[in-house]
PDB file of N, CA and C in Angstrom:
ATOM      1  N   UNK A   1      -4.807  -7.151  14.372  1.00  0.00           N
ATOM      2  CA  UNK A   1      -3.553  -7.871  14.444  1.00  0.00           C
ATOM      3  C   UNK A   1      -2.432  -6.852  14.702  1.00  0.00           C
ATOM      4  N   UNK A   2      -1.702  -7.258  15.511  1.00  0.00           N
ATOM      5  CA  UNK A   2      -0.432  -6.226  15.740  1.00  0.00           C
ATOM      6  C   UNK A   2       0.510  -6.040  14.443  1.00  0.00           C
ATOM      7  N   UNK A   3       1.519  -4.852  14.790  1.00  0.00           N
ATOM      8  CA  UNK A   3       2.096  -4.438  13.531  1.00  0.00           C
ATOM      9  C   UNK A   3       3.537  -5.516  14.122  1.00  0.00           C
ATOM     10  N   UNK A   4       3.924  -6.533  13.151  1.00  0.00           N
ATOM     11  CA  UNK A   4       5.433  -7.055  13.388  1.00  0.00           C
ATOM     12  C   UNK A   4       6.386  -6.009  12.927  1.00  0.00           C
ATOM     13  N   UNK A   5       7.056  -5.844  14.316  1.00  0.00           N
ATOM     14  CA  UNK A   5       8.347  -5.235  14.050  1.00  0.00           C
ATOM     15  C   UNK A   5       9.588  -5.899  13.400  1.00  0.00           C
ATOM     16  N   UNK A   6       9.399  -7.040  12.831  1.00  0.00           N
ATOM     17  CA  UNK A   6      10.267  -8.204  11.818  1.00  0.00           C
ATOM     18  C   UNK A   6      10.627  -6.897  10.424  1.00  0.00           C
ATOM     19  N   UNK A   7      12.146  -7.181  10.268  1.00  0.00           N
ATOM     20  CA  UNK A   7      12.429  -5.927   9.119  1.00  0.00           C
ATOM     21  C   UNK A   7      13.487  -7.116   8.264  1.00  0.00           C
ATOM     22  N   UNK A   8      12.580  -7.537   7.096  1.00  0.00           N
ATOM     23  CA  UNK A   8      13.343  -8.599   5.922  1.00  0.00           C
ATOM     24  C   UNK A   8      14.026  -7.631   4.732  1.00  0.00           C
ATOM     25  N   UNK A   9      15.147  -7.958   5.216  1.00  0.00           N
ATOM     26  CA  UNK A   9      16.416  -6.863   4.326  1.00  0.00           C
ATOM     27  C   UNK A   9      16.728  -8.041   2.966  1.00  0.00           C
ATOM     28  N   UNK A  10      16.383  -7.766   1.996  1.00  0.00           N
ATOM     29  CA  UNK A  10      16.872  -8.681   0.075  1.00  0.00           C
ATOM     30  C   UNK A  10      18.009  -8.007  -0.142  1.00  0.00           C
ATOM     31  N   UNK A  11      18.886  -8.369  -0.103  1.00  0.00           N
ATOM     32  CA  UNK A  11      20.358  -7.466  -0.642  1.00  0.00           C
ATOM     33  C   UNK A  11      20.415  -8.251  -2.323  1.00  0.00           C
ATOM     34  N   UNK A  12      21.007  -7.204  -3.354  1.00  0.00           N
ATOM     35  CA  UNK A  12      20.580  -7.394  -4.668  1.00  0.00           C
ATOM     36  C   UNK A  12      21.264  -5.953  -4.635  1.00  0.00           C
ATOM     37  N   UNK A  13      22.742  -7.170  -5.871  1.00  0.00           N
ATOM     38  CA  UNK A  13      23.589  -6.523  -6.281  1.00  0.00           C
ATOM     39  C   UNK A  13      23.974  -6.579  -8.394  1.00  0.00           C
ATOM     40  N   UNK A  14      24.266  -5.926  -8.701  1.00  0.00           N
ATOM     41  CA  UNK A  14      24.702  -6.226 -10.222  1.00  0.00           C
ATOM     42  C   UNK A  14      26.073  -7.222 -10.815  1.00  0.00           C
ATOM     43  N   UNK A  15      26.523  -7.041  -9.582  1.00  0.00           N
ATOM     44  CA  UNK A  15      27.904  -7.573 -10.166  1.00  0.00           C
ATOM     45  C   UNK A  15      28.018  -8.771  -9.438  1.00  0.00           C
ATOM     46  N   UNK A  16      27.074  -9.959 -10.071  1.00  0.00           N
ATOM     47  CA  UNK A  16      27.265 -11.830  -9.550  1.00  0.00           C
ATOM     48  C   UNK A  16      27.688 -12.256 -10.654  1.00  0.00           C
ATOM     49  N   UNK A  17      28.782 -12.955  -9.859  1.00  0.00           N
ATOM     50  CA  UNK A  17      29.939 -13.392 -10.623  1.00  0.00           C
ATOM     51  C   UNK A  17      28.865 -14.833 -12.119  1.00  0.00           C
ATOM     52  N   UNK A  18      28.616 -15.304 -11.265  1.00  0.00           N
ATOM     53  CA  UNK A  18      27.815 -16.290 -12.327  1.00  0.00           C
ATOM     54  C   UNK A  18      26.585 -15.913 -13.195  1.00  0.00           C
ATOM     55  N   UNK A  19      26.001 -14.817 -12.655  1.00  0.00           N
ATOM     56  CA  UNK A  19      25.023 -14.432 -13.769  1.00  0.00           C
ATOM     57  C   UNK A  19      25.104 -12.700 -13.401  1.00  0.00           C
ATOM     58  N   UNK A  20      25.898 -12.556 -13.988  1.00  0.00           N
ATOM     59  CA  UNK A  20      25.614 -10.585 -14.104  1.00  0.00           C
ATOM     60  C   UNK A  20      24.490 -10.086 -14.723  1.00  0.00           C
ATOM     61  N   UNK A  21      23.764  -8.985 -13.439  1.00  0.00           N
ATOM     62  CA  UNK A  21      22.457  -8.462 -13.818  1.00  0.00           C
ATOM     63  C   UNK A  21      21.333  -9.090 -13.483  1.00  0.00           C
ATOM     64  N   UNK A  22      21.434 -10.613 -12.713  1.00  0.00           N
ATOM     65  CA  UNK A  22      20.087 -11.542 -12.274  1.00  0.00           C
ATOM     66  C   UNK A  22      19.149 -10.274 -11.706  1.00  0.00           C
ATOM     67  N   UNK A  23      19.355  -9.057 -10.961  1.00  0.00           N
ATOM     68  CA  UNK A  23      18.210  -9.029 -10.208  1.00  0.00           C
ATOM     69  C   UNK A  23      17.329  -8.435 -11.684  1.00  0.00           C
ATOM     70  N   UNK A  24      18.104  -7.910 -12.708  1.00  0.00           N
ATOM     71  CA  UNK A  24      16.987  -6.936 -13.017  1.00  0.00           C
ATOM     72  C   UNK A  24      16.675  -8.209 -14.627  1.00  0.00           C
ATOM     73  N   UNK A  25      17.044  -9.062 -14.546  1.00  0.00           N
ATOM     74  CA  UNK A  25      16.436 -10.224 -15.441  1.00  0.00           C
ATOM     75  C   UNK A  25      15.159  -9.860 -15.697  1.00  0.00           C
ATOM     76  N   UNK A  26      14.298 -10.095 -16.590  1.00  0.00           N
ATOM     77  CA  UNK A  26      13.305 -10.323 -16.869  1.00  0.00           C
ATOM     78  C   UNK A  26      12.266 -11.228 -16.475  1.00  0.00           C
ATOM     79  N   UNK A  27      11.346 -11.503 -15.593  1.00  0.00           N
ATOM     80  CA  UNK A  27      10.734 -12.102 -15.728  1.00  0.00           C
ATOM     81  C   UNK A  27       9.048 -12.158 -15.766  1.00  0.00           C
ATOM     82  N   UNK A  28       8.261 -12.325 -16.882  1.00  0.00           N
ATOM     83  CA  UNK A  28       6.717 -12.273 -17.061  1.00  0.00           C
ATOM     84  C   UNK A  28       6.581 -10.870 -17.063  1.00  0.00           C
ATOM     85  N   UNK A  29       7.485 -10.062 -17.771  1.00  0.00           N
ATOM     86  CA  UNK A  29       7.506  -8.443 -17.413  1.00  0.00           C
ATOM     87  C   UNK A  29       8.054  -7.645 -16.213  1.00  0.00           C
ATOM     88  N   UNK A  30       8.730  -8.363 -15.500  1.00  0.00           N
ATOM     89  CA  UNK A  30       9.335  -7.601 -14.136  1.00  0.00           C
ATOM     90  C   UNK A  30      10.300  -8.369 -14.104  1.00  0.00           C
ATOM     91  N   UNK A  31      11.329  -7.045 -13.529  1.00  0.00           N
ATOM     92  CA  UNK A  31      12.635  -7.009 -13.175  1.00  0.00           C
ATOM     93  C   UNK A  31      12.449  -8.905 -12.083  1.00  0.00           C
ATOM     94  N   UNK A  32      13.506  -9.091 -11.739  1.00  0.00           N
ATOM     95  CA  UNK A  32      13.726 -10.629 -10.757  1.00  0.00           C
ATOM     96  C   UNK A  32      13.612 -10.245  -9.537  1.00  0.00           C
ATOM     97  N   UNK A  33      14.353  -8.877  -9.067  1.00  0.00           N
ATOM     98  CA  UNK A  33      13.807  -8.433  -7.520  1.00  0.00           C
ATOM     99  C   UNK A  33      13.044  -8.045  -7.723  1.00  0.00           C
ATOM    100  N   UNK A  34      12.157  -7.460  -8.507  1.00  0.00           N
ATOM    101  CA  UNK A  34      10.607  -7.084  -8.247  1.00  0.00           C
ATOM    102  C   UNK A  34       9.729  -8.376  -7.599  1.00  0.00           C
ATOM    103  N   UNK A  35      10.254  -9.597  -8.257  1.00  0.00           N
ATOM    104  CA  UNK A  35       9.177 -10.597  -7.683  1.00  0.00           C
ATOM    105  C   UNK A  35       9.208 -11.334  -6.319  1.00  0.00           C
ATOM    106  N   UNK A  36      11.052 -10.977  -6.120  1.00  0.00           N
ATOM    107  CA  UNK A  36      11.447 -11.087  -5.170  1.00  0.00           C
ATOM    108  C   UNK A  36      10.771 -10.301  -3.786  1.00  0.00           C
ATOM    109  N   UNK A  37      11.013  -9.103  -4.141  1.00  0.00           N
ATOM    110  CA  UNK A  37      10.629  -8.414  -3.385  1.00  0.00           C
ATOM    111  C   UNK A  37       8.691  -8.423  -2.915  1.00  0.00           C
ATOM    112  N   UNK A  38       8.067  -8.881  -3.925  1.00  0.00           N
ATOM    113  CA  UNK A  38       6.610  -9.330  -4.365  1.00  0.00           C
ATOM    114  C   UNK A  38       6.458 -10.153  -2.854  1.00  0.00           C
ATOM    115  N   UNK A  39       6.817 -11.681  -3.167  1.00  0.00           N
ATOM    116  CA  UNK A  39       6.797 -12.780  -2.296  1.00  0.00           C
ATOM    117  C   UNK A  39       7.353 -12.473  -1.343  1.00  0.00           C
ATOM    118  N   UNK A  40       8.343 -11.511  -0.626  1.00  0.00           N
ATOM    119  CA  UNK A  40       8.370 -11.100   0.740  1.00  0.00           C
ATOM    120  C   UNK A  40       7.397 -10.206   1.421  1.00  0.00           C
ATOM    121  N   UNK A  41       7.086  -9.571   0.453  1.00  0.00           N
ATOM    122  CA  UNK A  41       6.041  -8.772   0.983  1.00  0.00           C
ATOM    123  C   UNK A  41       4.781  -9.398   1.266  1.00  0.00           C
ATOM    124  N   UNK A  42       4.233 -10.432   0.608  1.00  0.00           N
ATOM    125  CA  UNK A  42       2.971 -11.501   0.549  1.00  0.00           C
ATOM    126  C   UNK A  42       3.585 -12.300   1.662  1.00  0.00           C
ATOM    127  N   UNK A  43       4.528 -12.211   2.406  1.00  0.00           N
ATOM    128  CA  UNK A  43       4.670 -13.222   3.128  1.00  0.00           C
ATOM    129  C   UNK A  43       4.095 -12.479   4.510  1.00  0.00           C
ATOM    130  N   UNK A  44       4.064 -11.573   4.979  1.00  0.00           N
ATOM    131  CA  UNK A  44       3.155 -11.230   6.004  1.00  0.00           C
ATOM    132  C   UNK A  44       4.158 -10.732   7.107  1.00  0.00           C
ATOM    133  N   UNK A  45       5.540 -11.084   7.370  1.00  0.00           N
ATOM    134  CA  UNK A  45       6.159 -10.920   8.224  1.00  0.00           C
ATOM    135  C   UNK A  45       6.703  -9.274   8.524  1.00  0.00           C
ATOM    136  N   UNK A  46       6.621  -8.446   7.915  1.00  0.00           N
ATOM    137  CA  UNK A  46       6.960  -7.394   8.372  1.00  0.00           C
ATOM    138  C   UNK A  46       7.653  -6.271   7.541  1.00  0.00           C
ATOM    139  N   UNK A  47       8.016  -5.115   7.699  1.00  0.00           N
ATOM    140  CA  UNK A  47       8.633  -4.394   6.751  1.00  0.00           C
ATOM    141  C   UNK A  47       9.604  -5.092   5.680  1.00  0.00           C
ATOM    142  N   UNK A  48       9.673  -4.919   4.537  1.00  0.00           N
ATOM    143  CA  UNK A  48      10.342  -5.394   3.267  1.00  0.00           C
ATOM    144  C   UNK A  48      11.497  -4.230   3.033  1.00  0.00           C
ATOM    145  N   UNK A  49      12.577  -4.177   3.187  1.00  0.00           N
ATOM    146  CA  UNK A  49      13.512  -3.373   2.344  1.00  0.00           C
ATOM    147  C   UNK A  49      14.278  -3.857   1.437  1.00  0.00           C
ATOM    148  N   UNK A  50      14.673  -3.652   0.137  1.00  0.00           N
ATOM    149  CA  UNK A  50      15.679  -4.196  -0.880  1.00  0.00           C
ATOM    150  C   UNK A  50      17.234  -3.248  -0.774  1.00  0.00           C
ATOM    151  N   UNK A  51      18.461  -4.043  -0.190  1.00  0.00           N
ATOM    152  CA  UNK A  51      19.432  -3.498   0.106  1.00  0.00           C
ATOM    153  C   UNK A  51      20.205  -3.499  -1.060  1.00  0.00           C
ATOM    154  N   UNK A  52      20.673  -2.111  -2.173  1.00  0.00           N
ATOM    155  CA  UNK A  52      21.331  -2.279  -3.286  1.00  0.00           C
ATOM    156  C   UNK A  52      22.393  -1.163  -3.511  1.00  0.00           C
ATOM    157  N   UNK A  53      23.313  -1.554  -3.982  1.00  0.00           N
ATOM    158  CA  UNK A  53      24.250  -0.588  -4.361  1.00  0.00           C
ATOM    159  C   UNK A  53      24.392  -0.213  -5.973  1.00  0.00           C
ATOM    160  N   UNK A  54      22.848  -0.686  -6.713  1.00  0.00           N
ATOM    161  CA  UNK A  54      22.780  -0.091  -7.823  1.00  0.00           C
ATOM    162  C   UNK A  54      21.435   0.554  -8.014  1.00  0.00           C
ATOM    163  N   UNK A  55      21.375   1.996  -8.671  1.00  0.00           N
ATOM    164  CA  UNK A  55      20.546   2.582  -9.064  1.00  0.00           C
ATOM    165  C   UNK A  55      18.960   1.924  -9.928  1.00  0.00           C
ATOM    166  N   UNK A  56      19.979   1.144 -10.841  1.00  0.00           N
ATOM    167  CA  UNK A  56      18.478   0.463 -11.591  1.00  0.00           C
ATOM    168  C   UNK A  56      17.511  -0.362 -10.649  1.00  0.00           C
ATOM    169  N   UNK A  57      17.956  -0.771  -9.865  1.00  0.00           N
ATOM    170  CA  UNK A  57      17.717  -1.960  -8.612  1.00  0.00           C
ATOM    171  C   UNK A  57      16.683  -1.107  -7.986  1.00  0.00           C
ATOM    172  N   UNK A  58      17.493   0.089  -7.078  1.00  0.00           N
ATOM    173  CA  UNK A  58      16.739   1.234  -6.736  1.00  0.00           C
ATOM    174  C   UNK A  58      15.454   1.150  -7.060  1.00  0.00           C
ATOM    175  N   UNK A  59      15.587   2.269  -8.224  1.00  0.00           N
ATOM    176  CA  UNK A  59      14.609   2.854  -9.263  1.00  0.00           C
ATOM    177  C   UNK A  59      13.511   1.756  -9.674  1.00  0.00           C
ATOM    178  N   UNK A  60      13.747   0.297 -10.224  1.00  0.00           N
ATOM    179  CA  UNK A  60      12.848  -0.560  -9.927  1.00  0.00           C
ATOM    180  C   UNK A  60      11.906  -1.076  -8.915  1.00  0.00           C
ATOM    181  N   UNK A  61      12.551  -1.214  -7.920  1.00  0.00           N
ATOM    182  CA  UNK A  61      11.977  -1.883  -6.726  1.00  0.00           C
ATOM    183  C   UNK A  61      11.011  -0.376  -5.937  1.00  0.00           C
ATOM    184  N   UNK A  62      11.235   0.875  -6.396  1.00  0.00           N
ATOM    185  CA  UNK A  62      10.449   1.602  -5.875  1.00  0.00           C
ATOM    186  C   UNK A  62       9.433   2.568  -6.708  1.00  0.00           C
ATOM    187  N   UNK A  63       9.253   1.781  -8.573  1.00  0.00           N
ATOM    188  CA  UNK A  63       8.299   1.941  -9.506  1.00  0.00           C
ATOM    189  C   UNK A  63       7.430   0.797  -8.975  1.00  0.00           C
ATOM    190  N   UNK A  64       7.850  -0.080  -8.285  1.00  0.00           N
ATOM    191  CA  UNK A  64       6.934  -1.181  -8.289  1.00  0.00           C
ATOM    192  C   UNK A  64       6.195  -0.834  -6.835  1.00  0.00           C
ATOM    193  N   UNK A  65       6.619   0.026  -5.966  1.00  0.00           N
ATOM    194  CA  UNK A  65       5.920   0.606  -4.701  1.00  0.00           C
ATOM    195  C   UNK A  65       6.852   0.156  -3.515  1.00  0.00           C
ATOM    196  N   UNK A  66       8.093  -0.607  -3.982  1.00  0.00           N
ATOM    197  CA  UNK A  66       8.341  -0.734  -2.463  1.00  0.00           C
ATOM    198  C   UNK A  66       9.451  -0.165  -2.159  1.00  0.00           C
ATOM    199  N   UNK A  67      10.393  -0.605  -1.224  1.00  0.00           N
ATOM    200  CA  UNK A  67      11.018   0.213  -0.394  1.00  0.00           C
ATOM    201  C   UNK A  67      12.548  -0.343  -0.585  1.00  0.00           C
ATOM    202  N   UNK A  68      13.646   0.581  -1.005  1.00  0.00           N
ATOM    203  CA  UNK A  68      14.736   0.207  -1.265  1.00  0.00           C
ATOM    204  C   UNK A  68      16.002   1.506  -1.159  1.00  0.00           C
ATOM    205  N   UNK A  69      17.290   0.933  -0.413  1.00  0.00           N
ATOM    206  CA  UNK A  69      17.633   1.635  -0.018  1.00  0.00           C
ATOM    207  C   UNK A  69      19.082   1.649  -0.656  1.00  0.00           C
ATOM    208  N   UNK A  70      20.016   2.572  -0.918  1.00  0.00           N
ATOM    209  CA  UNK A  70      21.137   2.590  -1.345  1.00  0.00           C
ATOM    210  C   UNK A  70      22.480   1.976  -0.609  1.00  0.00           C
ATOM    211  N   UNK A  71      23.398   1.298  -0.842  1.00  0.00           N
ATOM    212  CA  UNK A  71      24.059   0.877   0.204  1.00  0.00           C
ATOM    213  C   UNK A  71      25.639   1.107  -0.508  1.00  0.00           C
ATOM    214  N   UNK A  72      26.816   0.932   0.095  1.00  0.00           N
ATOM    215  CA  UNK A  72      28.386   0.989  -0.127  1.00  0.00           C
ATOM    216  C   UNK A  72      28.292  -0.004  -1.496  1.00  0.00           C
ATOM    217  N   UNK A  73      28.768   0.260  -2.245  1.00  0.00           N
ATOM    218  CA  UNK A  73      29.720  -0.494  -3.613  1.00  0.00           C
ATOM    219  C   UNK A  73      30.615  -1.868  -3.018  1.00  0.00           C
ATOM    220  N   UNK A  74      31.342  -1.214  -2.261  1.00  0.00           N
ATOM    221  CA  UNK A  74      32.402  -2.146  -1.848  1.00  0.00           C
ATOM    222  C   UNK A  74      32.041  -3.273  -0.553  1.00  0.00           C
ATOM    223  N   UNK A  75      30.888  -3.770  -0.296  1.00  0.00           N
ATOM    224  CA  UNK A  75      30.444  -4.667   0.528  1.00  0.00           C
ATOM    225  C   UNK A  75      30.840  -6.026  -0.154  1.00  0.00           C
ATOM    226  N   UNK A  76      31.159  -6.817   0.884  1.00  0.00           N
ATOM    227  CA  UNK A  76      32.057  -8.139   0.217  1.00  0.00           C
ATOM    228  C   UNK A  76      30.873  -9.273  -0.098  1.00  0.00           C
ATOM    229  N   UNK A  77      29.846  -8.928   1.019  1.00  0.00           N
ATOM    230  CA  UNK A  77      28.658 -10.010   0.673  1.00  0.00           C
ATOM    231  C   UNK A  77      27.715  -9.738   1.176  1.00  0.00           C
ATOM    232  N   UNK A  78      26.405 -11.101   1.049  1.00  0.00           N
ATOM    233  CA  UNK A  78      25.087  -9.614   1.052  1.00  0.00           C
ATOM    234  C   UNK A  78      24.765  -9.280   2.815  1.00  0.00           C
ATOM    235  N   UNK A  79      25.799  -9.580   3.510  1.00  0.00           N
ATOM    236  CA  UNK A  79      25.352 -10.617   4.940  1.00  0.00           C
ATOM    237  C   UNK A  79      26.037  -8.917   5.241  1.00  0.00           C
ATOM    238  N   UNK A  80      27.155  -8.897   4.694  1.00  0.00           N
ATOM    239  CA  UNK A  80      27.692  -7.263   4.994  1.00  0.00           C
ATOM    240  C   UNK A  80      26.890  -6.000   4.399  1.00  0.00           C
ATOM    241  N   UNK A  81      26.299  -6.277   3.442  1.00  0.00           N
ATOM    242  CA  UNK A  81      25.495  -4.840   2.718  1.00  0.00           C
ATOM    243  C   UNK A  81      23.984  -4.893   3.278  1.00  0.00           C
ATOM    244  N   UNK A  82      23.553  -6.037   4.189  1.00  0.00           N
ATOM    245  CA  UNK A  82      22.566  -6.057   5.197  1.00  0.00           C
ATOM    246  C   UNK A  82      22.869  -5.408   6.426  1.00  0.00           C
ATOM    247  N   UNK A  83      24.191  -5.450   6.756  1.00  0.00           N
ATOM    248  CA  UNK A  83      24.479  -5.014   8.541  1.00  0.00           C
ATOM    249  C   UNK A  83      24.275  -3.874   8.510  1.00  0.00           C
TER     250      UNK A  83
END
């Protein structure tokens, strides 16, 4: 099967206004983007990156093996800390 060049960017930030801290929530023992990041990757389509402008986010998503990259603080939304 060919390699898809499809690149699914998760932007996952700390500071949401309605629930501060969702990504690194708990859930069944893993952070919330961990599972996030889980089910994109099981989805088959192509490189997975997690776009974050926080360290714990980081540091999680790449104890769990995958791939996550640091981005600006000051991005207004996730559509901008993806571009």
């Amino acid at each position: 099967m060919p390699q898809s060049r499809a690149l699914v960017v998760i932007p996952a930030r700390m500071q949401a206004t309605r629930l501060p801290g969702k990504p690194m929530a708990d859930i069944a023992g893993a952070p919330m983007i961990v599972h996030v990041w889980r089910r994109a990757t099981a989805a088959g389509v192509g490189r997975v990156v997690v776009a974050t402008d926080a360290a714990e986010i980081l540091d999680a998503v790449r104890r769990a093996g995958g791939e996550a990259v640091m981005t600006r603080p000051d991005h207004i939304s996730g559509s901008d800390r993806i571009f």
